[in-house]
PDB file of N, CA and C in Angstrom:
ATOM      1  N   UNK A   1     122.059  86.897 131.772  1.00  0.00           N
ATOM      2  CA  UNK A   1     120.695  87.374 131.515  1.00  0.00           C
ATOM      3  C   UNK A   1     119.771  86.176 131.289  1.00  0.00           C
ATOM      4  N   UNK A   2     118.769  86.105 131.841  1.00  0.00           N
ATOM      5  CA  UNK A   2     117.570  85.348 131.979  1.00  0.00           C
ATOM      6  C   UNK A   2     116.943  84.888 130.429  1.00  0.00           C
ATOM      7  N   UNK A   3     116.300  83.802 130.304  1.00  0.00           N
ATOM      8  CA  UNK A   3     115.522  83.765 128.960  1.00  0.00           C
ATOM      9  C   UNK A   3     114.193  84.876 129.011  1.00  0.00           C
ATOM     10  N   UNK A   4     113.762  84.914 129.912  1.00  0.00           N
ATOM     11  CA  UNK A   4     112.663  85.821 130.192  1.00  0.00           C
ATOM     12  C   UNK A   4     112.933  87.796 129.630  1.00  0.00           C
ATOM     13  N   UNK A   5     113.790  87.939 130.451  1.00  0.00           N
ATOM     14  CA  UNK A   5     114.491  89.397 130.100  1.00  0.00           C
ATOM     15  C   UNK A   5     114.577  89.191 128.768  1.00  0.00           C
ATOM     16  N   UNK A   6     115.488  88.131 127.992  1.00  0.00           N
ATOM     17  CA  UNK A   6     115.905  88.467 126.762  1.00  0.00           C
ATOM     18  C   UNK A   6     114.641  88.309 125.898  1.00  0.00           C
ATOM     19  N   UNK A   7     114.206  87.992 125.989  1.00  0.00           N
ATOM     20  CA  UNK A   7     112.289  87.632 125.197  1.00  0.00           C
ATOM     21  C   UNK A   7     112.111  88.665 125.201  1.00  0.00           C
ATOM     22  N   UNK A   8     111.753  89.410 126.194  1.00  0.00           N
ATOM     23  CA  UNK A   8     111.148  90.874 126.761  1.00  0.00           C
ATOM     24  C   UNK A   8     112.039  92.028 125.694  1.00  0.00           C
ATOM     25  N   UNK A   9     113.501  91.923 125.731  1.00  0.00           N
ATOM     26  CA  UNK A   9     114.344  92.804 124.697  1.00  0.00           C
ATOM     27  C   UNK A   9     113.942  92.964 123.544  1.00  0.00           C
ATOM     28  N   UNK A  10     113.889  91.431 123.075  1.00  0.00           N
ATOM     29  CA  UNK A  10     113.445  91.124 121.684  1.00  0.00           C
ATOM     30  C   UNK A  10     112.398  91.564 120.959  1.00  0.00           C
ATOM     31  N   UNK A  11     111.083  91.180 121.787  1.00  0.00           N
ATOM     32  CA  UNK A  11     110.018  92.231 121.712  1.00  0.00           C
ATOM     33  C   UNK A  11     110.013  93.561 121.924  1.00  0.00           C
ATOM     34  N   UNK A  12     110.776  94.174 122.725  1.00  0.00           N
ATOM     35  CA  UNK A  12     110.825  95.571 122.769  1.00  0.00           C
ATOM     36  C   UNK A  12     111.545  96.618 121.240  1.00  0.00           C
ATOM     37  N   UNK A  13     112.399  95.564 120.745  1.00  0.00           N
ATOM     38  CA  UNK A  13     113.313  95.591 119.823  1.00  0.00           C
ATOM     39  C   UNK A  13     112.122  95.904 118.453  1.00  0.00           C
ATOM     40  N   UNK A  14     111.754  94.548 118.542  1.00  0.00           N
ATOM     41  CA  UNK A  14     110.645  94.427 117.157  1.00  0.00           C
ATOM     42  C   UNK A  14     109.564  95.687 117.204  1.00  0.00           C
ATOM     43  N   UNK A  15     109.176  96.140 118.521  1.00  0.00           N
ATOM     44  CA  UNK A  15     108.254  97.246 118.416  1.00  0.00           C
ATOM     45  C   UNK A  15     108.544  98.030 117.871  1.00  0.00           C
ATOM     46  N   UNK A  16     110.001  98.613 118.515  1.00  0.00           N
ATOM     47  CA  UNK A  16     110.289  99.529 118.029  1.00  0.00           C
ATOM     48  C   UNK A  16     111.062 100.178 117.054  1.00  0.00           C
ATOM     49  N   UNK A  17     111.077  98.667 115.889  1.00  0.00           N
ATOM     50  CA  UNK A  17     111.561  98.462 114.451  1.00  0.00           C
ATOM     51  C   UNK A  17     110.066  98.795 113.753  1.00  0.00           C
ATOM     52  N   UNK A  18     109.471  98.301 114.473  1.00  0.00           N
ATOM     53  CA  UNK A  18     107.503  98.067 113.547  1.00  0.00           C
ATOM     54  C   UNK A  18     107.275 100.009 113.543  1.00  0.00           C
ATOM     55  N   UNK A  19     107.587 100.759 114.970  1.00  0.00           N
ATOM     56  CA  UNK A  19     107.288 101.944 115.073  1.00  0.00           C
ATOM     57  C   UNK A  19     107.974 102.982 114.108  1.00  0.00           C
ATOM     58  N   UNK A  20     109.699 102.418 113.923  1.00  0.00           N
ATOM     59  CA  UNK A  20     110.626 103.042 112.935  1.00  0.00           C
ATOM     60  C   UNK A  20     109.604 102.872 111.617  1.00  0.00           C
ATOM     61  N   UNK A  21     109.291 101.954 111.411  1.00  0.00           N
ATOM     62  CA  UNK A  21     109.032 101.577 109.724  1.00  0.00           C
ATOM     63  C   UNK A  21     107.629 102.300 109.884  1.00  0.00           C
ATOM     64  N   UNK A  22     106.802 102.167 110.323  1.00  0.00           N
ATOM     65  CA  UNK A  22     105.470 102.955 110.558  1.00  0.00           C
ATOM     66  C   UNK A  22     105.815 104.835 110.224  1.00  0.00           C
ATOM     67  N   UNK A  23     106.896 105.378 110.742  1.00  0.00           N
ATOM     68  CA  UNK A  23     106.783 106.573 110.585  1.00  0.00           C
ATOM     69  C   UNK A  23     107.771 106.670 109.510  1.00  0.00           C
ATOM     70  N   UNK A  24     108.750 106.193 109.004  1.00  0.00           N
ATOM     71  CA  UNK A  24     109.141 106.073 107.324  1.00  0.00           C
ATOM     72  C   UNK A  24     108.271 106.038 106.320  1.00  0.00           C
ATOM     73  N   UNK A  25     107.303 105.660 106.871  1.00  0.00           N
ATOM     74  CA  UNK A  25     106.337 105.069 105.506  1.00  0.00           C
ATOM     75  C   UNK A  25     105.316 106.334 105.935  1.00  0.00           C
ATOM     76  N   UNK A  26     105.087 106.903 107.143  1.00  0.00           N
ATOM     77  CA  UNK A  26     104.406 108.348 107.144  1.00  0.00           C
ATOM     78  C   UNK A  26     105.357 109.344 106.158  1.00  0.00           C
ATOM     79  N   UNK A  27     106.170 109.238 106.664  1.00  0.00           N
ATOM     80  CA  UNK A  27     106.864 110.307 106.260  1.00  0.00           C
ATOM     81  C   UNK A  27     107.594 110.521 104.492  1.00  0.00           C
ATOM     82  N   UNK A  28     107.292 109.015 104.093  1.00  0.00           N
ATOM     83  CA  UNK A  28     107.197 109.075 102.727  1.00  0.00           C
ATOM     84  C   UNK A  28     105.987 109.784 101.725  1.00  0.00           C
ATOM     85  N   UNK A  29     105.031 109.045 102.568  1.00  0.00           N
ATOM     86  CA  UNK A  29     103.091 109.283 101.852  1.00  0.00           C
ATOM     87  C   UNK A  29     103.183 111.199 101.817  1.00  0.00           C
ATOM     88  N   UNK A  30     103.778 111.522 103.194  1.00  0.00           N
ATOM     89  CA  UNK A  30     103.971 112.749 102.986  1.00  0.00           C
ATOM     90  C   UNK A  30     104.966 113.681 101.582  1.00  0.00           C
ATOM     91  N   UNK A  31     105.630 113.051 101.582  1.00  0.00           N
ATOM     92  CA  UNK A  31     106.592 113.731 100.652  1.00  0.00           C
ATOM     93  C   UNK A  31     105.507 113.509  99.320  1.00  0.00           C
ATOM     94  N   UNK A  32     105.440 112.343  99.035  1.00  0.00           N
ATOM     95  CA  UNK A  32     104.781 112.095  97.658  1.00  0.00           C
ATOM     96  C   UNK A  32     103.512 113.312  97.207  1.00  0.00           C
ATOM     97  N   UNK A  33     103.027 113.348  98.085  1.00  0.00           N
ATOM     98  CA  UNK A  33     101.956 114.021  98.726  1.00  0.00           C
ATOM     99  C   UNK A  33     101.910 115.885  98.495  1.00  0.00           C
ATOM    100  N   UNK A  34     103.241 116.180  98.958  1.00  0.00           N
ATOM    101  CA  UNK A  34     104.106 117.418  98.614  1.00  0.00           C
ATOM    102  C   UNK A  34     104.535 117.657  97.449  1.00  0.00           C
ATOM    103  N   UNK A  35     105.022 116.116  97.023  1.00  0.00           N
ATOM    104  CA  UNK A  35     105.682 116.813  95.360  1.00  0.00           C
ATOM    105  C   UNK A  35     104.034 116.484  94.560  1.00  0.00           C
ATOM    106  N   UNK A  36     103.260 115.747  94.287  1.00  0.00           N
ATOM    107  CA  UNK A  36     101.807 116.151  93.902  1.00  0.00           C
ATOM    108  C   UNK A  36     101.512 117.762  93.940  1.00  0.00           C
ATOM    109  N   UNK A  37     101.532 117.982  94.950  1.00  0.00           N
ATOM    110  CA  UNK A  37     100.673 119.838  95.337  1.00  0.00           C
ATOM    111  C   UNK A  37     102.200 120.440  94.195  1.00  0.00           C
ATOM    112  N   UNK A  38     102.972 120.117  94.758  1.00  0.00           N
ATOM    113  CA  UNK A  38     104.404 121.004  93.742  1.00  0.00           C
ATOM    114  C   UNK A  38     103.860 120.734  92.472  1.00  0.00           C
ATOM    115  N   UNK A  39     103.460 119.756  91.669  1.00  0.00           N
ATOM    116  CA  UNK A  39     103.133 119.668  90.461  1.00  0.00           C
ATOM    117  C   UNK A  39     101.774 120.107  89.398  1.00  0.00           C
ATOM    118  N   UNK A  40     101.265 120.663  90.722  1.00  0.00           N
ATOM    119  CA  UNK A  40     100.074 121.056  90.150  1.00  0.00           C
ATOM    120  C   UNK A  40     100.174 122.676  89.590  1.00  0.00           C
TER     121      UNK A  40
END
């Protein structure tokens, strides 16, 4: 495999670590969010 391809992986990799952590952290704000309304 090429240095080029593997660059290209790497970045594809990191996106779609940045995209994982982006919707964890949605999907937390949400919960918090839920148990608030539960506590009221």
């Amino acid at each position: 495999m090429d240095q080029e391809a593997r660059g290209k992986l790497e970045r594809q990799r990191i996106k779609d670590e940045a995209k994982a952590e982006e919707a964890r952290r949605g999907l937390l704000e949400l919960q918090v969010e839920l148990a608030a309304m539960e506590s009221t």
